[in-house]
C-alpha atoms as a PDB file:
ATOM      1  CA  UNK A   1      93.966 -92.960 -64.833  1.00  0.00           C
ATOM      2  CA  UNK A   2      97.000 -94.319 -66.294  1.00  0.00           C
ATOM      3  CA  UNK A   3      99.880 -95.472 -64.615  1.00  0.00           C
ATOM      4  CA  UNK A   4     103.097 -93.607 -65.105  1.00  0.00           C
ATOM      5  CA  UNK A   5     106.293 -95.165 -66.078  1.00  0.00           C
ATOM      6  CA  UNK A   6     109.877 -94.734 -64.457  1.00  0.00           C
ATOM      7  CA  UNK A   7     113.321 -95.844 -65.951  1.00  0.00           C
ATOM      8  CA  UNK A   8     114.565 -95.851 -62.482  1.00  0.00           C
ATOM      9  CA  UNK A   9     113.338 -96.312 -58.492  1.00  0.00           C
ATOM     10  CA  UNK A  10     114.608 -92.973 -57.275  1.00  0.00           C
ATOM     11  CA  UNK A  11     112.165 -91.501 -59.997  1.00  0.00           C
ATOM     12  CA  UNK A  12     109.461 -93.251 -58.852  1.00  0.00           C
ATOM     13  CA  UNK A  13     110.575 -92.208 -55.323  1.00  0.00           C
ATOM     14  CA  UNK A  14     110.757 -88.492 -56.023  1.00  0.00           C
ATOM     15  CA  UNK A  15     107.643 -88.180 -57.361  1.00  0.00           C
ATOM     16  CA  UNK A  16     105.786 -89.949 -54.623  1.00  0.00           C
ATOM     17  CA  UNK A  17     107.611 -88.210 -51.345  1.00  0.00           C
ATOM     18  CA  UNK A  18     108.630 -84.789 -53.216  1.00  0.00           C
ATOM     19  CA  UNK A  19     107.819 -81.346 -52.763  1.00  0.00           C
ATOM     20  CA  UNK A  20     108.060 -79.302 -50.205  1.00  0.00           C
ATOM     21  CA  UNK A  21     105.761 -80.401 -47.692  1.00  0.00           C
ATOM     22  CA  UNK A  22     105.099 -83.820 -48.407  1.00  0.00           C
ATOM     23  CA  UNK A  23     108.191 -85.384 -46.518  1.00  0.00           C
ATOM     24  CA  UNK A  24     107.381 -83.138 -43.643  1.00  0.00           C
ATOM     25  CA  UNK A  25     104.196 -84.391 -43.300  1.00  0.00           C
ATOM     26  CA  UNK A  26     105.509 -87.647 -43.533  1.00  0.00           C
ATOM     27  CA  UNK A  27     108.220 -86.957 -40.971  1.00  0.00           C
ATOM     28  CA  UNK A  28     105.519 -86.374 -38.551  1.00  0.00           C
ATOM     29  CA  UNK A  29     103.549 -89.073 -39.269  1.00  0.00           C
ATOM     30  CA  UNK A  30     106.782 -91.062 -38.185  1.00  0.00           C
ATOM     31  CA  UNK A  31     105.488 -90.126 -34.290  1.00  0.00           C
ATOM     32  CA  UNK A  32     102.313 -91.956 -34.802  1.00  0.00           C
ATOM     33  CA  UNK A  33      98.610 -90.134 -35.782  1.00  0.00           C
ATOM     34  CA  UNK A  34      97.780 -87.266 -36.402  1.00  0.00           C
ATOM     35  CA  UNK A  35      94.368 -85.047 -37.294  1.00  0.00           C
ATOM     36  CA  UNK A  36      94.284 -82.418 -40.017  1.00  0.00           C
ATOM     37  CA  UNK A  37      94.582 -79.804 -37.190  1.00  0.00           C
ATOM     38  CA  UNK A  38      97.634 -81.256 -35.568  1.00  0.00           C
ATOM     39  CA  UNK A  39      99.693 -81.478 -38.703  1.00  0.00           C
ATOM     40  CA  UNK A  40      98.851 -77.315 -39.429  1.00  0.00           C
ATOM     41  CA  UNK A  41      99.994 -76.507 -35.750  1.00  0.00           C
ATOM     42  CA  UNK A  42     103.348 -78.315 -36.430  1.00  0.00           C
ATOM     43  CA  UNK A  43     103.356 -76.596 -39.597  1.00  0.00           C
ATOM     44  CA  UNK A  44     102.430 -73.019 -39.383  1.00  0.00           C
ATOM     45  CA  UNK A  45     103.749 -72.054 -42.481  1.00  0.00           C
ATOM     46  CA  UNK A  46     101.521 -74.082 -44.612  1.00  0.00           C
ATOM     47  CA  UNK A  47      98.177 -73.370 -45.889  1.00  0.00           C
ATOM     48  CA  UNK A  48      94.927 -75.107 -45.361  1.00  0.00           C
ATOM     49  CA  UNK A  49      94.607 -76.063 -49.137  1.00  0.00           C
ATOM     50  CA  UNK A  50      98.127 -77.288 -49.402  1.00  0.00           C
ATOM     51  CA  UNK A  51      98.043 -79.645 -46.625  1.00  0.00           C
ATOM     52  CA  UNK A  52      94.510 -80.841 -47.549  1.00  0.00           C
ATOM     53  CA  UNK A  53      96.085 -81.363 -50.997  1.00  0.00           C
ATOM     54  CA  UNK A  54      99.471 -82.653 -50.018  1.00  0.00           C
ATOM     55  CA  UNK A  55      97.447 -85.724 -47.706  1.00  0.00           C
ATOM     56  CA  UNK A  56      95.054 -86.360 -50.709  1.00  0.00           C
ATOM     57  CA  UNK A  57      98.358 -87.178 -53.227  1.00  0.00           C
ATOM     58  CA  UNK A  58     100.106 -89.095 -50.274  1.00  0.00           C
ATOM     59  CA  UNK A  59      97.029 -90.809 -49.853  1.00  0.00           C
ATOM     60  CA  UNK A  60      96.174 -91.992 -53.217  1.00  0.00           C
ATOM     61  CA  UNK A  61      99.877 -93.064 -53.735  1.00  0.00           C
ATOM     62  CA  UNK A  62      99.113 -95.420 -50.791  1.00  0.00           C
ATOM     63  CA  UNK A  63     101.656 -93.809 -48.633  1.00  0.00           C
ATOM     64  CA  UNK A  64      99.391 -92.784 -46.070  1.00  0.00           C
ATOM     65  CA  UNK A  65      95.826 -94.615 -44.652  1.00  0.00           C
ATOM     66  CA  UNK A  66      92.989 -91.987 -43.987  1.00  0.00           C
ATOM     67  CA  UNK A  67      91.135 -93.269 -41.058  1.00  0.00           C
ATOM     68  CA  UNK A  68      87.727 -91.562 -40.820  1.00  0.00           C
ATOM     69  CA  UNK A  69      86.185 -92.772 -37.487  1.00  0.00           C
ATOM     70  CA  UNK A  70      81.601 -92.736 -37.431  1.00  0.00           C
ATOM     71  CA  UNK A  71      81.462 -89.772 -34.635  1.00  0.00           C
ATOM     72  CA  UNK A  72      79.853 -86.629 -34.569  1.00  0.00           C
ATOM     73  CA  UNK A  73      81.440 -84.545 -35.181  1.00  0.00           C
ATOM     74  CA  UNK A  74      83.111 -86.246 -37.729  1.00  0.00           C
ATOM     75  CA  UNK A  75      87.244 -87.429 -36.642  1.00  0.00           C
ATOM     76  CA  UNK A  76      90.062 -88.542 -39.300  1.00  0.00           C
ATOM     77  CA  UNK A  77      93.377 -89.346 -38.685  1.00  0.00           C
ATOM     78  CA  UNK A  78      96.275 -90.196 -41.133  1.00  0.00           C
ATOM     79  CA  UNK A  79      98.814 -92.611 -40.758  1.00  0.00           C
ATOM     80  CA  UNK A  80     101.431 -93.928 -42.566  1.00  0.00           C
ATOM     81  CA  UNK A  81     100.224 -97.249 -44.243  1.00  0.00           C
ATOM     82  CA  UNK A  82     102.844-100.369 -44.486  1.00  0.00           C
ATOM     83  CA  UNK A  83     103.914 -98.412 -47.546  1.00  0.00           C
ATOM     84  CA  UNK A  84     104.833 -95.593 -46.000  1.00  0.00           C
ATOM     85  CA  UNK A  85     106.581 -97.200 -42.684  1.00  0.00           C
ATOM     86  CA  UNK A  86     108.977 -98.915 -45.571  1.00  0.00           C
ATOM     87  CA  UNK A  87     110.287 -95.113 -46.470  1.00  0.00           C
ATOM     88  CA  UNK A  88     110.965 -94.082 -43.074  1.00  0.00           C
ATOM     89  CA  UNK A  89     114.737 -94.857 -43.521  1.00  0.00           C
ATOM     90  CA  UNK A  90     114.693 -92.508 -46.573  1.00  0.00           C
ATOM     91  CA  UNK A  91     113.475 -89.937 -43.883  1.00  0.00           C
ATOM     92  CA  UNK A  92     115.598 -90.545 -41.318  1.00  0.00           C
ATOM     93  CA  UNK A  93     118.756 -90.805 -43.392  1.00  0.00           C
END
């Protein structure tokens, strides 16, 4: 995959934290950890596929870590990485 180029930060910003759900997710995240299933009750209005795809892209732009714990059955939790923590004034502002 090849990495994409930006003339400027806020750019680069935008197109990691943009959209419509992604800095929602990442809002919550701000609270601490959170399963799959506790991130669609605090947002009802978003489908399964969307938040599934929403954590994948926040994910592999290392904004989030997916923590996948050796349980049956099977437990994950997202939180933000070090990454992510760094954008929580860009949240809060």
């Amino acid at each position: 995959m090849e990495k994409k180029k930006y003339n400027i930060s806020v750019e680069a910003t935008l197109e990691v934290i943009g959209g419509k759900w992604k800095t929602v997710i990442l809002c919550h995240l701000t609270h601490g950890k959170k399963r799959t299933s506790e991130l669609k009750r605090l947002m009802p209005n978003i489908t399964q596929k969307m938040l599934t795809q929403q954590l994948r892209e926040l994910e592999e732009d290392g904004v989030i870590n997916r923590i996948v714990y050796n349980q049956v059955p099977p437990k994950v939790e997202y939180e933000l990485s070090d990454y992510g923590k760094s954008l929580e004034s860009i949240l809060n502002a």
